[in-house]
Protein backbone atom coordinates (compact mmCIF):
# COMPACT_ATOMS: atom_id res chain seq x y z
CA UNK A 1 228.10 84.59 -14.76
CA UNK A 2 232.25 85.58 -15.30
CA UNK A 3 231.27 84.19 -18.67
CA UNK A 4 228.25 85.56 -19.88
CA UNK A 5 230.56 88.95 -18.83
CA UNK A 6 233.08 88.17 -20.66
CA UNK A 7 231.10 87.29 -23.99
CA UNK A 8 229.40 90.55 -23.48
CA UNK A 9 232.89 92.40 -23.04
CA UNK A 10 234.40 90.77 -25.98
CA UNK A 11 230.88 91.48 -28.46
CA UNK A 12 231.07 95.46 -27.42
CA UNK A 13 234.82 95.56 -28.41
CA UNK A 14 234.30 93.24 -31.95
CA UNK A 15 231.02 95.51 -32.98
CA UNK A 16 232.44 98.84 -32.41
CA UNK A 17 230.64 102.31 -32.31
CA UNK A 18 227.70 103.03 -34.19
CA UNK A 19 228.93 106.72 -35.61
CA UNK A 20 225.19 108.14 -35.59
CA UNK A 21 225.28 111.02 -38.07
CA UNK A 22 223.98 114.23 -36.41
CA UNK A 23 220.42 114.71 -36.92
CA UNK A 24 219.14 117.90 -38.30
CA UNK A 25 218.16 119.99 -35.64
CA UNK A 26 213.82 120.91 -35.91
CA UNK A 27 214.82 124.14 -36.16
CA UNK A 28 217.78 124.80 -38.51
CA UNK A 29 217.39 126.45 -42.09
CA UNK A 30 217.62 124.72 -45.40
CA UNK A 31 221.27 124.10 -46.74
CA UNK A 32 221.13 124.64 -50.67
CA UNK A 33 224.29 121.92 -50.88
CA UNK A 34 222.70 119.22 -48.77
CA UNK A 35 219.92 116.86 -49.84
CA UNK A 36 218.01 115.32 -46.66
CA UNK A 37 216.77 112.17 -46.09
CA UNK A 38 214.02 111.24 -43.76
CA UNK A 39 212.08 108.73 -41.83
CA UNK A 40 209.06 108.51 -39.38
CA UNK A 41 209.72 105.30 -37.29
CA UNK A 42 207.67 103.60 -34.38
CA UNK A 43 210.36 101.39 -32.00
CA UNK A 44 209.95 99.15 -29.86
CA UNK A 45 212.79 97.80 -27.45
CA UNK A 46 216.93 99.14 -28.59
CA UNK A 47 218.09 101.73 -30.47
CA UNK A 48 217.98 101.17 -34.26
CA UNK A 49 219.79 102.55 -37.28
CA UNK A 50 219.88 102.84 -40.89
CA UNK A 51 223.18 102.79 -43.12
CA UNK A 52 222.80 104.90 -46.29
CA UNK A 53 225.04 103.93 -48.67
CA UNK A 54 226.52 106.01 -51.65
CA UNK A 55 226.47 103.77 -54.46
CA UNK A 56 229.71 105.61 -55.88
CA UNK A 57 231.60 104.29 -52.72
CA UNK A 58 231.50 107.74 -51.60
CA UNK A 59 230.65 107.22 -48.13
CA UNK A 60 227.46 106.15 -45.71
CA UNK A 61 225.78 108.09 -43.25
CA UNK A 62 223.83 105.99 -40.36
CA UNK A 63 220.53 107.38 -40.04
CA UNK A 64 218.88 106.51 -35.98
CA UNK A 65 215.16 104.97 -36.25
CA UNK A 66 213.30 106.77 -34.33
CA UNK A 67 214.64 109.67 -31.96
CA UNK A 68 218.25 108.99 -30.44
CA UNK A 69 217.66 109.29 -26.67
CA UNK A 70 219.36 108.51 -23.80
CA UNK A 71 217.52 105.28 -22.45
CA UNK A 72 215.98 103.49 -24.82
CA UNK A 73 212.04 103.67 -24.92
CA UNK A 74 209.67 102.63 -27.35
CA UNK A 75 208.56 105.44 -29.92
CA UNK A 76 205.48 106.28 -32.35
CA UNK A 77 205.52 108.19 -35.00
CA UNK A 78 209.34 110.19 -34.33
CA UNK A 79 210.33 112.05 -37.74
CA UNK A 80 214.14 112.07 -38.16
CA UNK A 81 216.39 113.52 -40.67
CA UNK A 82 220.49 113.58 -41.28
CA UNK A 83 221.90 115.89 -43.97
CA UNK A 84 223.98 113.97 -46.76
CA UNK A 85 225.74 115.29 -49.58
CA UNK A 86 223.53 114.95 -52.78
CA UNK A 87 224.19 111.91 -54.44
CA UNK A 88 222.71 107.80 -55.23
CA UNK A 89 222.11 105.84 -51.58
CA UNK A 90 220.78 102.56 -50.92
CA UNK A 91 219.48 101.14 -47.27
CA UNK A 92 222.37 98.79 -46.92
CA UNK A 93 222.00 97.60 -43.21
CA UNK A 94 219.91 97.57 -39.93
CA UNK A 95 221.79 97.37 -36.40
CA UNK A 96 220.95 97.81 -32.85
CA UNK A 97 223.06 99.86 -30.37
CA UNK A 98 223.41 100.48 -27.13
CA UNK A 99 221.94 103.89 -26.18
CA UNK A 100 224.74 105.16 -23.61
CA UNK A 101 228.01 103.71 -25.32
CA UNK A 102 226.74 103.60 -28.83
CA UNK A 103 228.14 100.69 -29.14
CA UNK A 104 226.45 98.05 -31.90
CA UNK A 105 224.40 94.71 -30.63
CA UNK A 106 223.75 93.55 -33.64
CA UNK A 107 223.94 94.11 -37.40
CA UNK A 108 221.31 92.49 -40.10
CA UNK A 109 221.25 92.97 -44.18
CA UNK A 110 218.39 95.21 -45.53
CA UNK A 111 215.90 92.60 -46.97
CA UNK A 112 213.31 95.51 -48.00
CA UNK A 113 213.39 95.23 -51.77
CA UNK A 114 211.99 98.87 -51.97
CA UNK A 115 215.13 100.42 -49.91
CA UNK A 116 217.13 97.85 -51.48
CA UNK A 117 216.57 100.09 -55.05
CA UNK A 118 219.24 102.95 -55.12
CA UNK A 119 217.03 106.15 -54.65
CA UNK A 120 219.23 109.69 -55.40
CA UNK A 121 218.95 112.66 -53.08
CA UNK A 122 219.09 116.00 -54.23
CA UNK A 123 220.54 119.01 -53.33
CA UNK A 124 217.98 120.94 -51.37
CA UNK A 125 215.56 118.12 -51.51
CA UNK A 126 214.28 116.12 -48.85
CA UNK A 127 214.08 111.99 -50.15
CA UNK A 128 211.73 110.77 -47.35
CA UNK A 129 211.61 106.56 -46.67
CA UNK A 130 208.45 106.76 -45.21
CA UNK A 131 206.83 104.89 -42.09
CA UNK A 132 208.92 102.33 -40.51
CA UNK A 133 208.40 100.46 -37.52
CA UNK A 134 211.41 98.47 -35.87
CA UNK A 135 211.41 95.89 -32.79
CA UNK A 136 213.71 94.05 -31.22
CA UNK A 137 212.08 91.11 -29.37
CA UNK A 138 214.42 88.50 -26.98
CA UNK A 139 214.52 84.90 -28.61
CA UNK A 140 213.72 82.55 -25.94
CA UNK A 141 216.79 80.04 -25.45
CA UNK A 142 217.16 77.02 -23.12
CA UNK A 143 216.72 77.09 -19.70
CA UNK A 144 214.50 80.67 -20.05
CA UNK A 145 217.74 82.37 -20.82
CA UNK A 146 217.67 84.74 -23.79
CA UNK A 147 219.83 83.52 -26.63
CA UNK A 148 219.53 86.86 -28.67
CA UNK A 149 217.57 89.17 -30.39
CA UNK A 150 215.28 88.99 -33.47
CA UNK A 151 215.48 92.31 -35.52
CA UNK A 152 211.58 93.58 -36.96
CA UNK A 153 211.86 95.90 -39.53
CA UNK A 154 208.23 96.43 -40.96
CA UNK A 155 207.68 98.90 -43.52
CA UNK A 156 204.32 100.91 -43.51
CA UNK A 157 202.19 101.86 -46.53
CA UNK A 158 201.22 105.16 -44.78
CA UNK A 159 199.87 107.80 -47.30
CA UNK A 160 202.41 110.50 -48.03
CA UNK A 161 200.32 113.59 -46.61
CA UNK A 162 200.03 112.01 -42.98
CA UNK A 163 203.99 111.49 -43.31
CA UNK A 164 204.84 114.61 -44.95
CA UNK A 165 202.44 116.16 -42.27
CA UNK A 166 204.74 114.62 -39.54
CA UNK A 167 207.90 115.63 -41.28
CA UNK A 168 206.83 119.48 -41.86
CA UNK A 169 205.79 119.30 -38.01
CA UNK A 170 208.98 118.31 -36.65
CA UNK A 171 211.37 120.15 -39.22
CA UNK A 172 209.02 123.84 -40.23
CA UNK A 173 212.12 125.12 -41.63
CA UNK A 174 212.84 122.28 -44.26
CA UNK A 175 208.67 122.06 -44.94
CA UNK A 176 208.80 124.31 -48.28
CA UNK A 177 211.80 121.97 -49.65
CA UNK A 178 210.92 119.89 -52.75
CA UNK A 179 209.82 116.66 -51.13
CA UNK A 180 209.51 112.32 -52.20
CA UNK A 181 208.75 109.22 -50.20
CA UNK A 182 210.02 105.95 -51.39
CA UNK A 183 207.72 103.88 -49.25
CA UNK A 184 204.31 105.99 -49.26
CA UNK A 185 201.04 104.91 -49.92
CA UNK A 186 198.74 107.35 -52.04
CA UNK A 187 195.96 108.04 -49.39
CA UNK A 188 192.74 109.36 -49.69
C-alpha cells in the first residue's frame, strides 16, 4: 500500500498541471480578434483534453472534452469552446486529468488522421471538430488489480446541422459567426 502511494505521489509531480484554457462562457459576445474552436464530446470515466497546436510554434491551447466539472461524470452531447488567436492548429495530444488538482494521468499521441491535418482558425470564425466521444476504461492487471488505463477516443460522423444545432444552443451569442466542422457528416 506505502508503495502504490508513493508511485501515485511521484506520477502527479512528473505529469504536472493540465493548464485548461478558459472556456468561452455560453453567454459572452463575439470577439472580432479571436477565432473559436469547438467540440461536442460524450465522456465516459476522467476528465479529457485536447492540445491545439499552432503549427508556427506559436503556442497550444488545451481544449477540455466535454464540460470541465468538479467530479468527474460521464457526459453526452456537452458543446465546448476556448478562444485562440487566429492562426494554423493541429490536435497534437489526448490526456486525462484529475478533476480537483488538474493534475495529468496520462498523455497519448493523436492517432485521428483527420485532426492530425493542420486546420486554420479564423478571426471571428468558429472551426468546429465535431462529435467526439472519449472513455477511459481500467485495464485489468494481475491479481484483479488495475494496471492502468486505456484512452478511447472515437470520432463521430454526426451531420453538421445536429452539431451546429448543439453549438448555437450552448453559445447563442457566437451562433451568427461564420461556422466549419472538420469531422461532420453531411446529413439528411
Amino acid at each position: 500500500m506505502t508503495r502504490l502511494f508513493a508511485a501515485a505521489i511521484l506520477l502527479a509531480l512528473v505529469t504536472g498541471c493540465a493548464g485548461l484554457a478558459p472556456t468561452v462562457p455560453g453567454s459572452a459576445p463575439p470577439d472580432p480578434q479571436a477565432g473559436y474552436v469547438a467540440g461536442l464530446f460524450n465522456r465516459q470515466g476522467m476528465s479529457f483534453a485536447m492540445v491545439l497546436r499552432a503549427v508556427d510554434g506559436g503556442g497550444s491551447y488545451i481544449l477540455p472534452m466535454g464540460e470541465d466539472t468538479r467530479w468527474p461524470g460521464d457526459l453526452e452531447r456537452s458543446s465546448v469552446a476556448v478562444a485562440v488567436k487566429p492562426g494554423t492548429y493541429t490536435v497534437a495530444e489526448w490526456f486525462t486529468y484529475g478533476t480537483v488538482n488538474k493534475e495529468v494521468i496520462s498523455r497519448r499521441p493523436n492517432t485521428i488522421a483527420a485532426l492530425q491535418a493542420p486546420f486554420v482558425v479564423k478571426a471571428g470564425a468558429v472551426l468546429h471538430l465535431g462529435e467526439i466521444s472519449v472513455a477511459s476504461l481500467p485495464v485489468p492487471g494481475p491479481n484483479g488489480y488495475t494496471a492502468g488505463i486505456e484512452l478511447r477516443v472515437s470520432p463521430r460522423a454526426t451531420p453538421w446541422r445536429e452539431v451546429r444545432g448543439a453549438f448555437e444552443r450552448a453559445y447563442p451569442m457566437l451562433a451568427s459567426q461564420p461556422a466549419s466542422c472538420i469531422l461532420c457528416g453531411a446529413g439528411p
